[in-house]
Protein backbone atom coordinates (compact mmCIF):
# COMPACT_ATOMS: atom_id res chain seq x y z
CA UNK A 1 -1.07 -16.81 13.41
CA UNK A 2 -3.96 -16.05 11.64
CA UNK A 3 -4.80 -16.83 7.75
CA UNK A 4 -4.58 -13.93 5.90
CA UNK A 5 -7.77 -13.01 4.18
CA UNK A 6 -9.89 -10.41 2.23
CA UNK A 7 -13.83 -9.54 3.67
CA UNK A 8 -16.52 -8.06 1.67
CA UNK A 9 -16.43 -7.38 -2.18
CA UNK A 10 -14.46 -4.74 -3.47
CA UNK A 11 -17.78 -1.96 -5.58
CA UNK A 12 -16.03 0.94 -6.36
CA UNK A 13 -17.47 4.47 -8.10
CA UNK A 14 -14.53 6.65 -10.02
CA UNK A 15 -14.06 10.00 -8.83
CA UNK A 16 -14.33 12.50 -12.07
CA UNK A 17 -11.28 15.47 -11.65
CA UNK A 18 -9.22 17.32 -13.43
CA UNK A 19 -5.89 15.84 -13.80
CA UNK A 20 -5.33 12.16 -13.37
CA UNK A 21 -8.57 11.01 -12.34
CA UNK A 22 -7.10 7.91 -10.80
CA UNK A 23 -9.10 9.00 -7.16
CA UNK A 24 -12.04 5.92 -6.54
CA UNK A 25 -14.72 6.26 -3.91
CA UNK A 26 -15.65 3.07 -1.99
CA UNK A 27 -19.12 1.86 -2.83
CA UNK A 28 -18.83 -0.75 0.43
CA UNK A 29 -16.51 -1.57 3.13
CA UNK A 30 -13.56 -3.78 2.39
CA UNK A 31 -11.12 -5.40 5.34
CA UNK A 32 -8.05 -7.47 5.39
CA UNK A 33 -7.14 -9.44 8.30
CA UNK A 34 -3.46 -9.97 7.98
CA UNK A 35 -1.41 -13.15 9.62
CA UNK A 36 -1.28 -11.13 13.06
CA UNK A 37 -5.02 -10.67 12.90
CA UNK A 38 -5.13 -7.47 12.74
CA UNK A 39 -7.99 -5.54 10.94
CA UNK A 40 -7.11 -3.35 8.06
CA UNK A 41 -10.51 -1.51 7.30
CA UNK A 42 -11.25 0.57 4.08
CA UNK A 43 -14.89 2.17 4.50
CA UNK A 44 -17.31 3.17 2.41
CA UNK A 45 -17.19 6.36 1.15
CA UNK A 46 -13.73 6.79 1.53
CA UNK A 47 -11.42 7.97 -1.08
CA UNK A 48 -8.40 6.38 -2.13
CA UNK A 49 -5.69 6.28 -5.34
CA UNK A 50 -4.52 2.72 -5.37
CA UNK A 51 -2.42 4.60 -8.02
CA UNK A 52 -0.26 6.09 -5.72
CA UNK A 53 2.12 3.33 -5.37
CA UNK A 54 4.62 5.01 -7.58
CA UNK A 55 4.20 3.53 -10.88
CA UNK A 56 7.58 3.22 -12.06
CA UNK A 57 8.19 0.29 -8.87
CA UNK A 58 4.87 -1.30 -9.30
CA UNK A 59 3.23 -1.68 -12.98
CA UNK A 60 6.49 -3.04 -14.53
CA UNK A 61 6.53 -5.78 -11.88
CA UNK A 62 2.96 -6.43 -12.05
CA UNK A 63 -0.63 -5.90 -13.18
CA UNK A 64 -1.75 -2.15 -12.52
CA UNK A 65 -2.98 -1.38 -9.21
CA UNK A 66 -6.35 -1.35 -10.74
CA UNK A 67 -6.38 -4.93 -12.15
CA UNK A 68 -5.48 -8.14 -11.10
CA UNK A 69 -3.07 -9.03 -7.60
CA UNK A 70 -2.64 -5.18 -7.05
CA UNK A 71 -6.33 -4.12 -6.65
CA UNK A 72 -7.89 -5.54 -3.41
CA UNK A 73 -4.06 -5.10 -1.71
CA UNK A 74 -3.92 -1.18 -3.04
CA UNK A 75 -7.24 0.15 -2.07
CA UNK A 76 -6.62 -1.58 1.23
CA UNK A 77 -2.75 -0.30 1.77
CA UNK A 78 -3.98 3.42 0.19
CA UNK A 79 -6.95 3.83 2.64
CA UNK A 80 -4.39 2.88 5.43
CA UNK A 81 -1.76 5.22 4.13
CA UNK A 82 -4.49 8.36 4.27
CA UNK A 83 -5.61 7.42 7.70
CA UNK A 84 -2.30 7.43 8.89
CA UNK A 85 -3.90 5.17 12.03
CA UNK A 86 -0.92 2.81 12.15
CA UNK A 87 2.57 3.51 11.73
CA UNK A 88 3.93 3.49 8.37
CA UNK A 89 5.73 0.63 8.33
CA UNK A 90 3.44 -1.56 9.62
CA UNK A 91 0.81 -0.16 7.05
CA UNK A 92 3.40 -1.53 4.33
CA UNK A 93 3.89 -4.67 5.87
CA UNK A 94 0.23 -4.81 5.60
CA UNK A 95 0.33 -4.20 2.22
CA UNK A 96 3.03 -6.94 1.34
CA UNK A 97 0.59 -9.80 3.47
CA UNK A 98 -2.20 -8.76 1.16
CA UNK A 99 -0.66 -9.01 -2.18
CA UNK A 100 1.01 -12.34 -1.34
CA UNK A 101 -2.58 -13.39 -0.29
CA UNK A 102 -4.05 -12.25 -3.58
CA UNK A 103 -1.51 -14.90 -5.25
CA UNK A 104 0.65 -12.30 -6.32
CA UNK A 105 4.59 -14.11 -6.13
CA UNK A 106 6.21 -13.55 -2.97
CA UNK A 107 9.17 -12.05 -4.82
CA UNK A 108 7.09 -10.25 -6.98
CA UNK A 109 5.65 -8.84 -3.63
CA UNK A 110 8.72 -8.40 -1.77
CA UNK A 111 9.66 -5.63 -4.87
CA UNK A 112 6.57 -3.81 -4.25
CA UNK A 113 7.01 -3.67 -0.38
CA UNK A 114 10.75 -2.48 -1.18
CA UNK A 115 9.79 0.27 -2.79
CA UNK A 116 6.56 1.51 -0.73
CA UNK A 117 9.10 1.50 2.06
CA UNK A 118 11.94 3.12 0.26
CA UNK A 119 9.97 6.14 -1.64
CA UNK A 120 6.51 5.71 -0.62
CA UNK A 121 4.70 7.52 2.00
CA UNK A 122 6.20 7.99 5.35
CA UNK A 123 4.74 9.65 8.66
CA UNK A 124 6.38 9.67 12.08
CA UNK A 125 3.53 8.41 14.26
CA UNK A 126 -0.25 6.97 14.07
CA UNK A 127 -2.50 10.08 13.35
CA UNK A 128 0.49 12.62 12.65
CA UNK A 129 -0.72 15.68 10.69
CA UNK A 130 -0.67 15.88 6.94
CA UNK A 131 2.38 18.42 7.01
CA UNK A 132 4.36 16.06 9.53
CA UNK A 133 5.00 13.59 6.85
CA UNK A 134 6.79 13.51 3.64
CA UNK A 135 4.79 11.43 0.47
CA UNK A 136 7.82 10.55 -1.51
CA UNK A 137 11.01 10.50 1.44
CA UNK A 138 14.26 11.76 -0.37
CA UNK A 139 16.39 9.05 -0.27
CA UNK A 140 19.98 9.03 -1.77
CA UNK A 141 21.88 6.29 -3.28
CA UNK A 142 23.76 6.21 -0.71
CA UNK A 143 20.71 5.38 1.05
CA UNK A 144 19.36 2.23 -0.78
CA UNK A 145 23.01 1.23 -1.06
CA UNK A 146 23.64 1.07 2.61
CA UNK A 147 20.20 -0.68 3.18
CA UNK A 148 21.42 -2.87 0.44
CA UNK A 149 24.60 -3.95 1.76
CA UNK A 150 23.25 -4.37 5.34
CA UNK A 151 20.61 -6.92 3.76
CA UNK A 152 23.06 -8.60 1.43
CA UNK A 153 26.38 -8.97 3.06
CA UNK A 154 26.85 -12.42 4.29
């Protein structure tokens, strides 16, 4: 097992829209190496919304993805997500390793990964094509209970 661990500095320049303008372009190249050692590289000049970790699971529970444990781990996880080079639960995984390595609380982290992996972005396979995913997957309460009950039943 490898130590989880950030390389290079996150320098990032805000992309001006209309509409949210939550969109950041990376200034430099930013990698985590997660406890498999496996290489999670955001480049330079790519364009990310560390936002798009659906705000109702994630900024209640802990600092925006802009400040604090959330930042590094967000840009990171969102670059993954667009690339689409891994499949989509590893890429959360991922994103669970690096928030728990920027001394977020591993409960604290555990919500977050629940709920990328519940209702955030989903694609069949490495590389799939935009349409071949869907961003927010519709799940039903019966859904989350079922998951719920397989994890909590003794």
């Amino acid at each position: 097992m490898a130590e989880p661990r950030f390389e290079g500095k996150l320098c990032v320049e805000w992309v001006h829209e209309n509409g949210s303008d939550r969109r950041i372009r990376l200034v430099n190249d930013l990698c985590f190496v997660d406890g498999r050692g496996q290489r999670w590289l955001a480049k330079a000049g790519a364009v990310v919304d560390p936002a798009g970790i659906p705000r109702v699971l994630s900024w209640p529970l802990s600092d925006s993805p802009f400040t604090g444990a959330c930042r590094r781990a967000a840009v990171v996880h969102s670059a993954a997500c667009t690339g689409k080079l891994r499949p989509a639960r590893e890429v959360h995984r991922m994103f669970y390793e690096a928030l728990v390595c920027e001394g977020m609380d591993r409960s604290q982290a555990l919500e977050l990964y629940a709920g990328v992996r519940l209702f955030g972005p989903d694609w069949p396979a490495p590389g799939a094509p935009a349409d071949d995913y869907d961003l927010r997957p519709q799940r039903t309460i019966d859904d989350v209970e079922a998951a719920l009950d397989a994890m909590l039943d003794d």
